[in-house]
PDB file of N, CA and C in Angstrom:
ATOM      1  N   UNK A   1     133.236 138.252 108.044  1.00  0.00           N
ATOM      2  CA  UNK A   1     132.689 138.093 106.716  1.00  0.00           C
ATOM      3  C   UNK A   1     131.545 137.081 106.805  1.00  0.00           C
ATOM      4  N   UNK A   2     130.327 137.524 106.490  1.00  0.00           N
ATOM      5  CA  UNK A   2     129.333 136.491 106.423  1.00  0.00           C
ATOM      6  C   UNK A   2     129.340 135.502 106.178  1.00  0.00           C
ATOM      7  N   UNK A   3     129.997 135.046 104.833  1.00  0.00           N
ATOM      8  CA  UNK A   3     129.651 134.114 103.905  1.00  0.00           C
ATOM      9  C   UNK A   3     130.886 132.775 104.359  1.00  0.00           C
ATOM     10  N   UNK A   4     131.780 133.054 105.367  1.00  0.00           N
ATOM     11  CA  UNK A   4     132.511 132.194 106.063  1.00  0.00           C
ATOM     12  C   UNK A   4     131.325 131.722 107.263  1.00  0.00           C
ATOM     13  N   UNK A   5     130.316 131.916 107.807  1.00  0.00           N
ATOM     14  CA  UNK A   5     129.592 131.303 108.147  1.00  0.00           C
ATOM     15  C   UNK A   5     128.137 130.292 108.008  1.00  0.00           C
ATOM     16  N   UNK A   6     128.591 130.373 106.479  1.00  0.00           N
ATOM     17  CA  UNK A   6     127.754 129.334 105.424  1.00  0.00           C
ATOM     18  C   UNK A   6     127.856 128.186 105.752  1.00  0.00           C
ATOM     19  N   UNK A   7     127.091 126.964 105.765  1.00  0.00           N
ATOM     20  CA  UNK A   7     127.294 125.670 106.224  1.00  0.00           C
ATOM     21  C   UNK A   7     127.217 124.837 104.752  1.00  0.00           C
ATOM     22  N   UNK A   8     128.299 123.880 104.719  1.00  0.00           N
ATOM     23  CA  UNK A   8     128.670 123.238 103.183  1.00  0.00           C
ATOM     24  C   UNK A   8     127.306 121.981 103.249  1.00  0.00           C
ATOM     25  N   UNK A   9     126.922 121.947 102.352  1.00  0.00           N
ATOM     26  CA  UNK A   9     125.854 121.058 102.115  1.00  0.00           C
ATOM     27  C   UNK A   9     126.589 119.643 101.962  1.00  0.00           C
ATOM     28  N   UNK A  10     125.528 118.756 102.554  1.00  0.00           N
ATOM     29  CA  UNK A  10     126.180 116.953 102.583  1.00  0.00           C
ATOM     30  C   UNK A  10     126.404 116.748 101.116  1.00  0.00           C
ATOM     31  N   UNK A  11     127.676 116.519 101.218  1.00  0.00           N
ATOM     32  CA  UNK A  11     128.276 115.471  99.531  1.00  0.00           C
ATOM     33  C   UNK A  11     128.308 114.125 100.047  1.00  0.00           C
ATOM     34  N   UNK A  12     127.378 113.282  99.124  1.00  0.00           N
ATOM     35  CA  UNK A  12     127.698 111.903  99.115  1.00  0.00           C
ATOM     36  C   UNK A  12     128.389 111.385  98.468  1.00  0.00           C
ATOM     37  N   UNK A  13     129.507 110.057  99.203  1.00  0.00           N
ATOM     38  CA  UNK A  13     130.694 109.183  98.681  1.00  0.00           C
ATOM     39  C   UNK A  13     129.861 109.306  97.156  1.00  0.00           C
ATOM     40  N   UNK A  14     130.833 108.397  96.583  1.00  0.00           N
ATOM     41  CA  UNK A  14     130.985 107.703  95.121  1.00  0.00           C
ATOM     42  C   UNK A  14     130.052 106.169  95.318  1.00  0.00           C
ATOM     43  N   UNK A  15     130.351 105.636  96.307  1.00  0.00           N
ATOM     44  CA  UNK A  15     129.441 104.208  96.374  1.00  0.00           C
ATOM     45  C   UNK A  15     127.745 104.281  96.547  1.00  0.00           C
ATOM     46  N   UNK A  16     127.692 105.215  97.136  1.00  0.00           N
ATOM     47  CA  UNK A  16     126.151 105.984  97.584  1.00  0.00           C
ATOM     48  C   UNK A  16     125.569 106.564  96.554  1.00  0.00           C
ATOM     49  N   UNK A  17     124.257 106.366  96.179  1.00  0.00           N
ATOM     50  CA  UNK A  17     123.224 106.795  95.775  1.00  0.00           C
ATOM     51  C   UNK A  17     123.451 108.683  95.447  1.00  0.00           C
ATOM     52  N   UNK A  18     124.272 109.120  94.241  1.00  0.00           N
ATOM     53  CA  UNK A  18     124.467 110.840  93.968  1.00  0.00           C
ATOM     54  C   UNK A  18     123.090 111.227  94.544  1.00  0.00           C
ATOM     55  N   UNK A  19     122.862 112.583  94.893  1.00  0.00           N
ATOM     56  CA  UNK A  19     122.098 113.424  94.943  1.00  0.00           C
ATOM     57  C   UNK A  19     121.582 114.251  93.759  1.00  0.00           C
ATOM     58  N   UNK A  20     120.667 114.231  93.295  1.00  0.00           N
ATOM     59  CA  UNK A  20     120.471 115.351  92.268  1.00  0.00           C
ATOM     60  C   UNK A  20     120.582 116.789  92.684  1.00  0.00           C
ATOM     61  N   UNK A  21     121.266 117.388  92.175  1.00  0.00           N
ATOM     62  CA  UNK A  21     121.338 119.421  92.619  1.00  0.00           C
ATOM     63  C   UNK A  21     120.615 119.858  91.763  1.00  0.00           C
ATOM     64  N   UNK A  22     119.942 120.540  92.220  1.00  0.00           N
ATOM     65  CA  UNK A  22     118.846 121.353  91.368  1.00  0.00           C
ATOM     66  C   UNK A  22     118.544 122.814  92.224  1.00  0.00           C
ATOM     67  N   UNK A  23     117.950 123.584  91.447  1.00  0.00           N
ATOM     68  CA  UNK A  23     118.435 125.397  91.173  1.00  0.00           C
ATOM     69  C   UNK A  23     116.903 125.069  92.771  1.00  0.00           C
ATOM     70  N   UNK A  24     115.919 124.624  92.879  1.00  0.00           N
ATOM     71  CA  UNK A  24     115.151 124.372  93.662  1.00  0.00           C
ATOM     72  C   UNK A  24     115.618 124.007  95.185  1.00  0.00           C
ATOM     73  N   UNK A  25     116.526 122.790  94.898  1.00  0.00           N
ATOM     74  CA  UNK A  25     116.868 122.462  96.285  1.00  0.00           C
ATOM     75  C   UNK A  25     118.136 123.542  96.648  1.00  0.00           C
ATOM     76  N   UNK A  26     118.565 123.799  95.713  1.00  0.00           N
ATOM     77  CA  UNK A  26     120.033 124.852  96.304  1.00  0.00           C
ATOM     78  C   UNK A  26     118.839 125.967  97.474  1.00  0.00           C
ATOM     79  N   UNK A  27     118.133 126.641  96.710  1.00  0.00           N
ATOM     80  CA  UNK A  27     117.617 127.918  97.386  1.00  0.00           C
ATOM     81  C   UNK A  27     116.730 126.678  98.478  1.00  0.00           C
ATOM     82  N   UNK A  28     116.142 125.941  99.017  1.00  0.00           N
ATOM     83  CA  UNK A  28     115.500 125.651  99.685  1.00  0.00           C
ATOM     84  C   UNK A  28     116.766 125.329 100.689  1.00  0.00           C
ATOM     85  N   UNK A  29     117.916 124.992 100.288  1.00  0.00           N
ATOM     86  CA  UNK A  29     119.172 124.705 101.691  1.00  0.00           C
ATOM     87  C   UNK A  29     119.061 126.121 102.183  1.00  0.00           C
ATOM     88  N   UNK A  30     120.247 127.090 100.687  1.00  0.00           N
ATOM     89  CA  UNK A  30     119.575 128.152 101.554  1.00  0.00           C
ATOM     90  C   UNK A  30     118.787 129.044 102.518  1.00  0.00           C
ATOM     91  N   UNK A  31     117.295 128.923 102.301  1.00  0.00           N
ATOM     92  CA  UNK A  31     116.475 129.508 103.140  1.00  0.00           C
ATOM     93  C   UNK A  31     116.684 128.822 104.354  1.00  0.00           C
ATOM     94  N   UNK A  32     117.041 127.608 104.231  1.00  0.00           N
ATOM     95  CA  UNK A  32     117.083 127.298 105.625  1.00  0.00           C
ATOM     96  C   UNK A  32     118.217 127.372 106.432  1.00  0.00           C
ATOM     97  N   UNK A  33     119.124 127.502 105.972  1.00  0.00           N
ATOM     98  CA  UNK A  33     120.364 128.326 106.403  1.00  0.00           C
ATOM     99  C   UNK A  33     120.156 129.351 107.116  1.00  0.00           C
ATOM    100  N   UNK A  34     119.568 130.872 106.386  1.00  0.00           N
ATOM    101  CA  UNK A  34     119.478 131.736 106.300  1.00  0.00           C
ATOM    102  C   UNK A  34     118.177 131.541 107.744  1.00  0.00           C
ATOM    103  N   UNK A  35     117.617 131.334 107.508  1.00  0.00           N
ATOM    104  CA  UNK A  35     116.057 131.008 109.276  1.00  0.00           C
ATOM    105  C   UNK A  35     116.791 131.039 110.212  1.00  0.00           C
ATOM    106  N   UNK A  36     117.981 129.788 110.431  1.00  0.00           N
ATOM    107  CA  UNK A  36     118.464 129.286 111.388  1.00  0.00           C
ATOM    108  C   UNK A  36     119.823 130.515 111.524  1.00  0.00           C
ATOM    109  N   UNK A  37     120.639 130.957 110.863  1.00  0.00           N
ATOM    110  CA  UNK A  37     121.755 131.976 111.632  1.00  0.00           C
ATOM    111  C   UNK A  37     120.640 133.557 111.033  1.00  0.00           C
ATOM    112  N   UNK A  38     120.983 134.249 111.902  1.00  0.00           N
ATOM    113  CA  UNK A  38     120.413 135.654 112.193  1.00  0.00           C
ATOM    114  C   UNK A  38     121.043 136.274 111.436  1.00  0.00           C
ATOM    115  N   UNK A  39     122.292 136.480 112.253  1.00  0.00           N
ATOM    116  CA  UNK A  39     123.845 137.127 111.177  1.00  0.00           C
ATOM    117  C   UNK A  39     123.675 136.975 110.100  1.00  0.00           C
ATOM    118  N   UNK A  40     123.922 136.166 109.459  1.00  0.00           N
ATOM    119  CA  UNK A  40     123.130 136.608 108.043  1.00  0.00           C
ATOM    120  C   UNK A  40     122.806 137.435 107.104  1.00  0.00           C
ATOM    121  N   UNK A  41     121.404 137.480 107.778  1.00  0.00           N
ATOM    122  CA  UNK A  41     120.401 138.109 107.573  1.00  0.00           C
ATOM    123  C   UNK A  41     120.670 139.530 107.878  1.00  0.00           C
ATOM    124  N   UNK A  42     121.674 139.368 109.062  1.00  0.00           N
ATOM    125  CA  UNK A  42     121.932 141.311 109.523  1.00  0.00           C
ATOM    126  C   UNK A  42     122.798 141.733 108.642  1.00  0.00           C
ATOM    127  N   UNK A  43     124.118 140.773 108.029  1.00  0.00           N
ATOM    128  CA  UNK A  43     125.056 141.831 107.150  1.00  0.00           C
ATOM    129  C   UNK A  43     124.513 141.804 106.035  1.00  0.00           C
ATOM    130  N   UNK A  44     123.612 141.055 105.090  1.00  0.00           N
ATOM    131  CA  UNK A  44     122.842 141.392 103.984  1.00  0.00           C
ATOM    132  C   UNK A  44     121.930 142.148 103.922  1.00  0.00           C
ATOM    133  N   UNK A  45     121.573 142.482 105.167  1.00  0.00           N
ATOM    134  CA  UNK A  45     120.628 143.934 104.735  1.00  0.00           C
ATOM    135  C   UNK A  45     120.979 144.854 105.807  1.00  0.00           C
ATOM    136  N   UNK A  46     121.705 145.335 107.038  1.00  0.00           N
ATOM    137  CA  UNK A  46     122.541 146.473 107.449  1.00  0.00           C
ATOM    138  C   UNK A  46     123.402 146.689 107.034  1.00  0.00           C
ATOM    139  N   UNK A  47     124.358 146.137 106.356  1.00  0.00           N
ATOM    140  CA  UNK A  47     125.505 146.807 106.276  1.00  0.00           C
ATOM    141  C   UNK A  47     125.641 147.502 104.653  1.00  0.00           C
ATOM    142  N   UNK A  48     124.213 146.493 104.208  1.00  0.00           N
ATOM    143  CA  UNK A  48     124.222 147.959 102.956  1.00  0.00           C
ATOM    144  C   UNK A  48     123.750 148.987 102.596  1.00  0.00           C
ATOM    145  N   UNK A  49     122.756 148.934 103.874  1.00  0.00           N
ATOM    146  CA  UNK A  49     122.166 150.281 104.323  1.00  0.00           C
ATOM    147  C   UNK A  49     122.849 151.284 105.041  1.00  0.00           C
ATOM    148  N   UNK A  50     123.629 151.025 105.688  1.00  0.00           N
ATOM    149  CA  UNK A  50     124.610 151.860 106.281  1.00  0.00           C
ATOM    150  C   UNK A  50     125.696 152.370 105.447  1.00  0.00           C
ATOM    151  N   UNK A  51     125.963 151.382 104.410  1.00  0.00           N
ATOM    152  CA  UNK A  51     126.791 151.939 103.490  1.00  0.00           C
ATOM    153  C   UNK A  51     126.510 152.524 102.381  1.00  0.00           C
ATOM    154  N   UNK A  52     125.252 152.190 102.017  1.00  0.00           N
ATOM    155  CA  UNK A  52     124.449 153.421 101.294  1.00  0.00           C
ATOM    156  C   UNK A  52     124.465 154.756 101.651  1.00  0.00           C
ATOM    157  N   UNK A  53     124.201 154.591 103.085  1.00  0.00           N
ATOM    158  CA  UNK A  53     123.699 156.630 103.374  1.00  0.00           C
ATOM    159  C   UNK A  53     125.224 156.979 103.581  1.00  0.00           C
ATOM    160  N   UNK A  54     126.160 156.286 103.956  1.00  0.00           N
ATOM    161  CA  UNK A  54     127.515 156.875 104.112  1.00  0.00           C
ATOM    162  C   UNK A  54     128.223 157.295 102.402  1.00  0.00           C
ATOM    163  N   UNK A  55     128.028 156.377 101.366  1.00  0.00           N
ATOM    164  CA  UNK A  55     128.309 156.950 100.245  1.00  0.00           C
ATOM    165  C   UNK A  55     127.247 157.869  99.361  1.00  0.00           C
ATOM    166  N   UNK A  56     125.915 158.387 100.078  1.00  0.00           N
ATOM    167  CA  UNK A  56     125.548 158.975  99.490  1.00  0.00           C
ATOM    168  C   UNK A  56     126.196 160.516 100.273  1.00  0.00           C
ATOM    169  N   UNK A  57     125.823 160.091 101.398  1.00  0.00           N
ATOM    170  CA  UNK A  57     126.500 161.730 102.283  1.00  0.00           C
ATOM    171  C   UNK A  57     127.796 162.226 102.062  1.00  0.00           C
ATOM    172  N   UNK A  58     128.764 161.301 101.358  1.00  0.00           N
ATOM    173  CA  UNK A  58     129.949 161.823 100.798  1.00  0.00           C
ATOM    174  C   UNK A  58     129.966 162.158  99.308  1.00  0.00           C
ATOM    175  N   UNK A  59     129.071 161.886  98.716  1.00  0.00           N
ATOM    176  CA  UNK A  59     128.515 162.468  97.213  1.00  0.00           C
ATOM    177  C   UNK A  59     128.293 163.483  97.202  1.00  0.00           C
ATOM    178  N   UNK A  60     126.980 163.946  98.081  1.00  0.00           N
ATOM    179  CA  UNK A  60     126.363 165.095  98.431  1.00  0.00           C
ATOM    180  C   UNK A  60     127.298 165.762  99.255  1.00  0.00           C
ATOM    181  N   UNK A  61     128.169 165.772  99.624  1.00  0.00           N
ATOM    182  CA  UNK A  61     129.487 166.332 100.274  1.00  0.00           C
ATOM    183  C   UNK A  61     130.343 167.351  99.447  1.00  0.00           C
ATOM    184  N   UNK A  62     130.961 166.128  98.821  1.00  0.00           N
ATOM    185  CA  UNK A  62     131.535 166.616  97.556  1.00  0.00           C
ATOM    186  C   UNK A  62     131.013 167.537  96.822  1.00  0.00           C
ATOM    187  N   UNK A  63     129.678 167.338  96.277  1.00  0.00           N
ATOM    188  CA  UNK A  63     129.344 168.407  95.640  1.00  0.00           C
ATOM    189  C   UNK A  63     128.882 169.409  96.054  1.00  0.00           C
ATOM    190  N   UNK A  64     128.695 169.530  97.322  1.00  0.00           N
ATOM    191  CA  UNK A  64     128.653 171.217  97.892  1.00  0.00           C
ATOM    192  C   UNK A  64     129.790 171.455  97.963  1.00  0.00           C
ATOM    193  N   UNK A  65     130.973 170.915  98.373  1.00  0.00           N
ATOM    194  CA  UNK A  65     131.829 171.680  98.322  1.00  0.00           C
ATOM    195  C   UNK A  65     132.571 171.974  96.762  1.00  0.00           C
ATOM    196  N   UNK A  66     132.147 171.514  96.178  1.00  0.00           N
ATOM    197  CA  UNK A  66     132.577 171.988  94.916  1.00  0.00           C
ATOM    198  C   UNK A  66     132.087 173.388  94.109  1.00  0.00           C
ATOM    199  N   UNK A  67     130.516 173.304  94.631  1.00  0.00           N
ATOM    200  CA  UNK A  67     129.666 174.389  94.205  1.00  0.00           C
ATOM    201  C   UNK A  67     129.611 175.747  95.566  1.00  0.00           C
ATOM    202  N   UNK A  68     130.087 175.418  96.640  1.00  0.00           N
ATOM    203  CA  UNK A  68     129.982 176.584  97.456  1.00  0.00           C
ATOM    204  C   UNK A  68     131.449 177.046  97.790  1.00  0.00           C
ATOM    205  N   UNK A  69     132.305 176.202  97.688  1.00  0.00           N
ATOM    206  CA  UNK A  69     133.718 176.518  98.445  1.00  0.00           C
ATOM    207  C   UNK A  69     134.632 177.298  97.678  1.00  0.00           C
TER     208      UNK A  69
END
């Protein structure tokens, strides 16, 4: 599963200086996540391409055999 190879972003103690989170820095961890592991990048875009043409070819399956059989 991909998303078990996500890396948890640094939380700072309570005595330390909070971090602000913002919708900016989230996607900028991200991308850099995403640069550095490959994997990734391969099950977010192969494996839903592969599972696209496999549920379309069983659509188009189905309905020939519904209309010819």
């Amino acid at each position: 599963i991909p998303c078990c190879m996500f890396k948890e972003p640094l939380i700072k103690d309570e005595n330390k200086r909070k971090e602000k989170v913002s919708i900016k820095m989230h996607f900028r961890i991200c991308y850099e996540i995403l640069k550095t592991n490959k994997k990734i990048i391969k099950g977010i875009v192969y494996f839903p391409l592969v599972f696209t043409f496999h549920t379309v070819v069983y659509f188009y399956g189905q309905q020939y055999t519904y209309e010819y059989c």
